[in-house]
Protein backbone atom coordinates (compact mmCIF):
# COMPACT_ATOMS: atom_id res chain seq x y z
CA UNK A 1 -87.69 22.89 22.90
CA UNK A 2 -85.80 25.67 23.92
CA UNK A 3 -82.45 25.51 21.66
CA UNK A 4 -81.05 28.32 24.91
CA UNK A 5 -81.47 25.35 27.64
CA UNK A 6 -78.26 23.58 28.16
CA UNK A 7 -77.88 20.43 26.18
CA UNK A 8 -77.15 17.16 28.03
CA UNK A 9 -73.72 17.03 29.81
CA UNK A 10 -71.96 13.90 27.65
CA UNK A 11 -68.35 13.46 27.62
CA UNK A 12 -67.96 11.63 24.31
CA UNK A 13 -65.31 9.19 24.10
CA UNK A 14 -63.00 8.59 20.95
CA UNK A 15 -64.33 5.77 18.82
CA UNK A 16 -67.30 3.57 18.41
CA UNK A 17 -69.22 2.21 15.34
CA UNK A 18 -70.87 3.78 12.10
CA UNK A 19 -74.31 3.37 11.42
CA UNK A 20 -73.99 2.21 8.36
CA UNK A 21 -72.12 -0.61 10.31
CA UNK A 22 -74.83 -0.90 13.02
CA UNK A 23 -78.21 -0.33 10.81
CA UNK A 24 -77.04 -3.78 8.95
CA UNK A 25 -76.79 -6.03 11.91
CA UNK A 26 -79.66 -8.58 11.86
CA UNK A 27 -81.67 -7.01 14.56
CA UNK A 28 -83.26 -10.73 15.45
CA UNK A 29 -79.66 -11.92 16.83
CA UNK A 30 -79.10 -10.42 20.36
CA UNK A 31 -75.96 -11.89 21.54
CA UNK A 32 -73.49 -9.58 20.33
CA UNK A 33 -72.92 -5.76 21.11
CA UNK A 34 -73.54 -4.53 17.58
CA UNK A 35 -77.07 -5.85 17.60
CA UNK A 36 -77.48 -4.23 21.25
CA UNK A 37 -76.60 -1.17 19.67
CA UNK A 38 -78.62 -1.17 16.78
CA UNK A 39 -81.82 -1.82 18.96
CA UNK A 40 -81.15 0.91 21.20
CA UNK A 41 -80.68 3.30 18.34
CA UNK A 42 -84.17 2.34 16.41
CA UNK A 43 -85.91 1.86 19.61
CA UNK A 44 -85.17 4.50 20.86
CA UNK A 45 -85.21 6.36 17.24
CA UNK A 46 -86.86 9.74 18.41
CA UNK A 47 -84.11 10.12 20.86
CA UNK A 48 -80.89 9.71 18.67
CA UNK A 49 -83.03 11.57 15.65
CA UNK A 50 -83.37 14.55 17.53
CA UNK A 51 -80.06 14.64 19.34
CA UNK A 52 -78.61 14.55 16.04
CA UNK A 53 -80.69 17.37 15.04
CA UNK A 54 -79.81 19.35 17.64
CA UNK A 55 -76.10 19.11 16.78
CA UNK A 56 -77.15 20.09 13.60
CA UNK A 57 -78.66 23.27 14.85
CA UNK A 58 -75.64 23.90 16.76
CA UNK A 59 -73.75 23.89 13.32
CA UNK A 60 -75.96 26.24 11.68
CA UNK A 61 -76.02 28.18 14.53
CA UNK A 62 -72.32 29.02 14.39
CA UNK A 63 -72.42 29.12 10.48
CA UNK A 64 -70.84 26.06 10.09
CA UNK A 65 -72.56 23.32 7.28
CA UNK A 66 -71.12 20.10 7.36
CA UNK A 67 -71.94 18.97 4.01
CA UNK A 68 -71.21 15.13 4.16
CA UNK A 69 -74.17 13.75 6.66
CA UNK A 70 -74.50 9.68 5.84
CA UNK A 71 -74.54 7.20 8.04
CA UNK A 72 -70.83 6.35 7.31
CA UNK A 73 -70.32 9.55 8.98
CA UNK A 74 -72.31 9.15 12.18
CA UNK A 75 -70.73 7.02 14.80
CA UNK A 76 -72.51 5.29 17.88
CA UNK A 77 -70.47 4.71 21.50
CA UNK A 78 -71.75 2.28 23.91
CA UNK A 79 -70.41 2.67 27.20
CA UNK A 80 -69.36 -0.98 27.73
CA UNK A 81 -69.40 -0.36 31.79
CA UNK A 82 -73.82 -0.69 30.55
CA UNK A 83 -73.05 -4.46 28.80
CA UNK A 84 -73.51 -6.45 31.64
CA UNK A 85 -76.26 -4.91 32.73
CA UNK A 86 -77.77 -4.30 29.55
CA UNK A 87 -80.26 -7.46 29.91
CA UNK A 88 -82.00 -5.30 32.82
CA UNK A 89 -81.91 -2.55 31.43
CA UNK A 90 -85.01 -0.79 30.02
CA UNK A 91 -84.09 -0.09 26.22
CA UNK A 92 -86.91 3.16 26.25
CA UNK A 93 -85.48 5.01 29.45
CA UNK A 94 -85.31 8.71 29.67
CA UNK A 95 -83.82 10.59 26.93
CA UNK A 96 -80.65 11.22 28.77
CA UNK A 97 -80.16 7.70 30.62
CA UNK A 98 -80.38 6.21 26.99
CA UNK A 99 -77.80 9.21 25.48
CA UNK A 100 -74.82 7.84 28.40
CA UNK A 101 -75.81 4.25 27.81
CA UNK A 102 -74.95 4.86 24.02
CA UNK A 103 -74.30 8.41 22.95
CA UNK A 104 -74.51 9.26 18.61
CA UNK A 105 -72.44 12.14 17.29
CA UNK A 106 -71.33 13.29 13.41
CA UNK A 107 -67.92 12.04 12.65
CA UNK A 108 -66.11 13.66 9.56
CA UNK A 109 -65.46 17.50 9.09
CA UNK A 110 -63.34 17.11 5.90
CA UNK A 111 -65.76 18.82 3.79
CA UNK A 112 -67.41 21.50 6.14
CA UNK A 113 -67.49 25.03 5.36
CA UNK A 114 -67.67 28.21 7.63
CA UNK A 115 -70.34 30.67 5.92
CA UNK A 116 -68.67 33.53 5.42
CA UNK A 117 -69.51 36.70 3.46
CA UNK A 118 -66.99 36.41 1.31
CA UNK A 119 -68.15 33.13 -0.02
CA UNK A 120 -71.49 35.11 -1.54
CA UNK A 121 -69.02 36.92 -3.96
CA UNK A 122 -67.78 34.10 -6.17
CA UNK A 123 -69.54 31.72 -8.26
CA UNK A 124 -66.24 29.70 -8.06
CA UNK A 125 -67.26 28.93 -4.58
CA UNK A 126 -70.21 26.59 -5.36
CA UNK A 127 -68.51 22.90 -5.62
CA UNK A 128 -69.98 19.53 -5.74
CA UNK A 129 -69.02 17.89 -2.06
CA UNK A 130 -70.05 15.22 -0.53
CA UNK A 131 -71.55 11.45 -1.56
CA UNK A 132 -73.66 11.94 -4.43
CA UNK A 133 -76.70 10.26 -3.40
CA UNK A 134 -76.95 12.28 0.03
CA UNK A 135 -77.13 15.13 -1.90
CA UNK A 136 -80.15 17.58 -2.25
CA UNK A 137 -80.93 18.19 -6.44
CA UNK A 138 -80.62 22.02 -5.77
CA UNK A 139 -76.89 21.67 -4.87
CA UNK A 140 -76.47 20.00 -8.33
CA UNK A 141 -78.62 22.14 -10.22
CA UNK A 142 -76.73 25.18 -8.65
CA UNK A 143 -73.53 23.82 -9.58
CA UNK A 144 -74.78 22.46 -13.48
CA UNK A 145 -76.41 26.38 -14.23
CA UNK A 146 -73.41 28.24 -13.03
CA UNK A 147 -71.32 25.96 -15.42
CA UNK A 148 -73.08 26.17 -18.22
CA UNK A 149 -73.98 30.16 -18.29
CA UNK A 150 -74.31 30.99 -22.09
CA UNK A 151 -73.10 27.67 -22.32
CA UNK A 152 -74.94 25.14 -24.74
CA UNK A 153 -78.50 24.61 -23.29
CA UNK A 154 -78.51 20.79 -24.94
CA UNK A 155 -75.53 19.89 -22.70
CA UNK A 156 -76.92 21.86 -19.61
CA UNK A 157 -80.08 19.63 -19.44
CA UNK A 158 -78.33 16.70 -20.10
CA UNK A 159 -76.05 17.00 -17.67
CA UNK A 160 -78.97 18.27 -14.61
CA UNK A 161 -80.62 14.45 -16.29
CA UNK A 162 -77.52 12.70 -15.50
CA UNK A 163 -76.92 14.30 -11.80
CA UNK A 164 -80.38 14.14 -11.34
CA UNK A 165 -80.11 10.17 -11.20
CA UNK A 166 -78.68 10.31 -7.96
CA UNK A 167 -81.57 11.69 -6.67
CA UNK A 168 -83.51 8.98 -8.05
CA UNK A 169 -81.58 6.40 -6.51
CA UNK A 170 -81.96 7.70 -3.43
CA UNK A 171 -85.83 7.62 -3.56
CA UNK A 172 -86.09 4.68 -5.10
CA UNK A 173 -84.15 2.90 -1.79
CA UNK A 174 -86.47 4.56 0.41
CA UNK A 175 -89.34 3.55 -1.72
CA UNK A 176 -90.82 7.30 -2.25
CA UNK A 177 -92.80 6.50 -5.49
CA UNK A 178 -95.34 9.71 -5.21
CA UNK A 179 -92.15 11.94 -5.27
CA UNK A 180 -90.48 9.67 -7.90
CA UNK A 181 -93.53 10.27 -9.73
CA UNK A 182 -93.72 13.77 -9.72
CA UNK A 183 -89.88 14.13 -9.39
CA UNK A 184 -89.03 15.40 -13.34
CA UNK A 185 -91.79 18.13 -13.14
CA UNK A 186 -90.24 19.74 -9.86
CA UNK A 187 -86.58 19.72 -11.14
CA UNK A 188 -88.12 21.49 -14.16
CA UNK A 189 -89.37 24.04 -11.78
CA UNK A 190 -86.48 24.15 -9.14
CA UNK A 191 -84.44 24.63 -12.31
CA UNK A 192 -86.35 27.40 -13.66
CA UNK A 193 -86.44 29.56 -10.03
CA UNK A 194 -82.80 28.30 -9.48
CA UNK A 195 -81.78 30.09 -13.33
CA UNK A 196 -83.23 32.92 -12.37
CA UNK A 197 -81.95 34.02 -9.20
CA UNK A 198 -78.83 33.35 -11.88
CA UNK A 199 -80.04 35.79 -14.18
CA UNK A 200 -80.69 38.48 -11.37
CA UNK A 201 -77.44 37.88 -9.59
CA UNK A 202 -79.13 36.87 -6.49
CA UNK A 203 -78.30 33.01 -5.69
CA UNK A 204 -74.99 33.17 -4.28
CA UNK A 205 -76.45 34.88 -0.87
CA UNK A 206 -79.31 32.19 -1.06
CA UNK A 207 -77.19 29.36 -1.71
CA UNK A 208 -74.67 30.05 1.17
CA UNK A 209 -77.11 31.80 3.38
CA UNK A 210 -75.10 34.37 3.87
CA UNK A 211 -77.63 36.99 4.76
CA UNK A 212 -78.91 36.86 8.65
CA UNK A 213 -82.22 36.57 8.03
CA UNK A 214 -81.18 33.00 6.04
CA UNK A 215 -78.87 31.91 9.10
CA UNK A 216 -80.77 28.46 8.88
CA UNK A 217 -82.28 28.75 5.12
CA UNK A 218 -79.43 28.96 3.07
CA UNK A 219 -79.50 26.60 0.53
CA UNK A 220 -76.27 24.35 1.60
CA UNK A 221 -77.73 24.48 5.38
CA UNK A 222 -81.32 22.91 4.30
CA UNK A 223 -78.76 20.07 1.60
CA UNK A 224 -77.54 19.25 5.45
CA UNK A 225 -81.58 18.89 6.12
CA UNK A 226 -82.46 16.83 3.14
CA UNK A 227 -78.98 14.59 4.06
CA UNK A 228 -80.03 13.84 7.32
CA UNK A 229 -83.83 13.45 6.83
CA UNK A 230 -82.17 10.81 3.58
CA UNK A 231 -79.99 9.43 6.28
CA UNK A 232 -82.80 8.44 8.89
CA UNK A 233 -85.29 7.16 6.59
CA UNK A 234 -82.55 5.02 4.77
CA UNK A 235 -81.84 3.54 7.73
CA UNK A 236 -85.23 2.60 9.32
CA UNK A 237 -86.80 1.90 5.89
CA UNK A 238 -85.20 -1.74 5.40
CA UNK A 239 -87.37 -4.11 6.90
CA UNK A 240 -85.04 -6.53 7.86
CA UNK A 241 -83.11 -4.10 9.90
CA UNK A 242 -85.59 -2.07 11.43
CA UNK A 243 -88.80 -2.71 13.48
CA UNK A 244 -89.86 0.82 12.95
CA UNK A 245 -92.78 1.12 10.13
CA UNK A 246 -92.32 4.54 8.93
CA UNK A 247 -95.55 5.05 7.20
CA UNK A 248 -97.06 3.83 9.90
CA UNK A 249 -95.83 6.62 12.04
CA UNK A 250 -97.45 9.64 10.43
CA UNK A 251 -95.72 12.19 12.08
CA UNK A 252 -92.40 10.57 11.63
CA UNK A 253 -93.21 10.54 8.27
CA UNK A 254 -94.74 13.73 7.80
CA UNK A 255 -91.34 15.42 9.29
CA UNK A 256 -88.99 12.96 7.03
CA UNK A 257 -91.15 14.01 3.91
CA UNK A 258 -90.50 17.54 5.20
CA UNK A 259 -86.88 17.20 5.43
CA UNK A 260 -86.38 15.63 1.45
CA UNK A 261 -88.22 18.22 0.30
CA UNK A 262 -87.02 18.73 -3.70
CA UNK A 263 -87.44 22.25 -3.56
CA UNK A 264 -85.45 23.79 -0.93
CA UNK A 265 -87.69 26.33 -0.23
CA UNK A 266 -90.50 24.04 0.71
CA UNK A 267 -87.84 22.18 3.09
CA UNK A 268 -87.83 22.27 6.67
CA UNK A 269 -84.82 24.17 8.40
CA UNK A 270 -83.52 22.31 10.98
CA UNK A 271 -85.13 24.68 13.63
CA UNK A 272 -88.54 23.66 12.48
CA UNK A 273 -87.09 19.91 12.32
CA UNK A 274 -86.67 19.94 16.00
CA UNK A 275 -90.02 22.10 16.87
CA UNK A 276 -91.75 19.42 14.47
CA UNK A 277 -94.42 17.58 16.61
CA UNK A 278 -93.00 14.24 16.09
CA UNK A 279 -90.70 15.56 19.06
CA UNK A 280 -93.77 16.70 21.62
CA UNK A 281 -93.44 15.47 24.85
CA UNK A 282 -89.53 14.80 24.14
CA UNK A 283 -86.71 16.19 25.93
């Protein structure tokens, strides 16, 4: 895709419904518009997951991190001129007939933050924002190291252990029991690389991605990665809401394991989110 080409022309009206509202409809009862809704957004999943990304590109793009991606904070519009023809209409048309049938956008700027320099000269600057379990471990870990600098290193790791649950709970609802499993010896390491950029003075560029070379790599731009990559997979992983087998789709997969990466590093920008090959062949 190139990011240059101009992006679909949507008017997008006030209003609509969450997802988090929409992913829990029982997708088996048709008759009302909720349940319309939520089978055009899994059916057409590739569509709405990339259109999201590229409004998350868009962000990063123009320094802007929103910080507080969930579903609560991603609202669906259907165009309800469509609902009485929606019976005859094909639910996998082109990208852009299915984006003005029902168009997805992020709701929510309260907690979004406009990377500036200035921000890379203050450890004061690195907060805790957003809902906890949407949140990527390096943003706690961040947070929990600058606190405790020559600070008792008892209370330190306790309190990374008692953050870190959030993390947990958020793989354990999408079922990820090979990163569970492995989960305590890659905060050990995260926390060790994360301590030393500490030591050497050199996070606060890397966490805010200040520098230009880190326009998309900053560490609070990829916690909007691993928020959104948490948001889709939450919300096609419960059976009873969602005909889509993840696993089964191995290159869905492969870019959702991508984007809830635990070590930042590792994760995918949102640039090579949207050039992932799940998207080939996609508008």
């Amino acid at each position: 895709m190139d990011l240059n080409d101009k992006p679909i022309n949507l008017i997008l009206p006030f209003g609509g419904i969450s997802l988090s509202k929409i992913i829990k409809i029982n997708r088996k009862d048709t008759n009302n518009m909720k349940s319309i809704m939520h089978q055009l957004f899994v059916t057409n999943i590739k569509t709405y997951f990339k259109h999201l990304l590229v409004g998350l590109e868009k962000m990063h793009r123009h320094k802007i991190v929103n910080r507080d991606i969930k579903q609560k904070n991603i609202m669906l519009y259907l165009d309800p001129s469509f609902l009485s023809k929606l019976k005859t209409i094909d639910l996998k048309e082109k990208q852009d007939d299915i984006l003005k049938i029902m168009s997805v956008r992020y709701i929510d700027f309260g907690l979004s933050t406009y990377i500036k320099t200035s921000l890379s000269k203050d450890y004061n600057n690195i907060h805790l924002n957003g809902t906890y379990r949407y949140l990527s471990p390096e943003i706690f870990i961040c947070y929990i190291l600058y606190k405790y600098i020559n600070k008792n290193s008892v209370n330190k790791q306790q309190h990374i252990n008692e953050k870190i649950k959030n993390v947990i709970e958020a793989l354990s609802r999408i079922e990820e029991k090979n990163m569970l499993s492995k989960l305590q010896e890659n905060i050990y390491s995260l926390t060790k690389k994360i301590n030393h950029l500490i030591e050497n003075d050199i996070l606060l560029d890397k966490y805010f991605g200040t520098n230009t070379t880190q326009l998309y790599n900053g560490y609070l731009q990829k916690a909007d990665v691993y928020a959104l990559g948490m948001t889709i997979f939450d919300s096609l992983q419960l059976k009873k809401h969602s005909n889509v087998e993840v696993r089964e789709n191995k290159l869905l997969y492969d870019l959702l394991l991508k984007m809830i990466a635990i070590d930042p590093d590792k994760r995918y920008n949102v640039i090579q989110c949207i050039n992932h090959p799940y998207f080939a062949n996609s508008l």
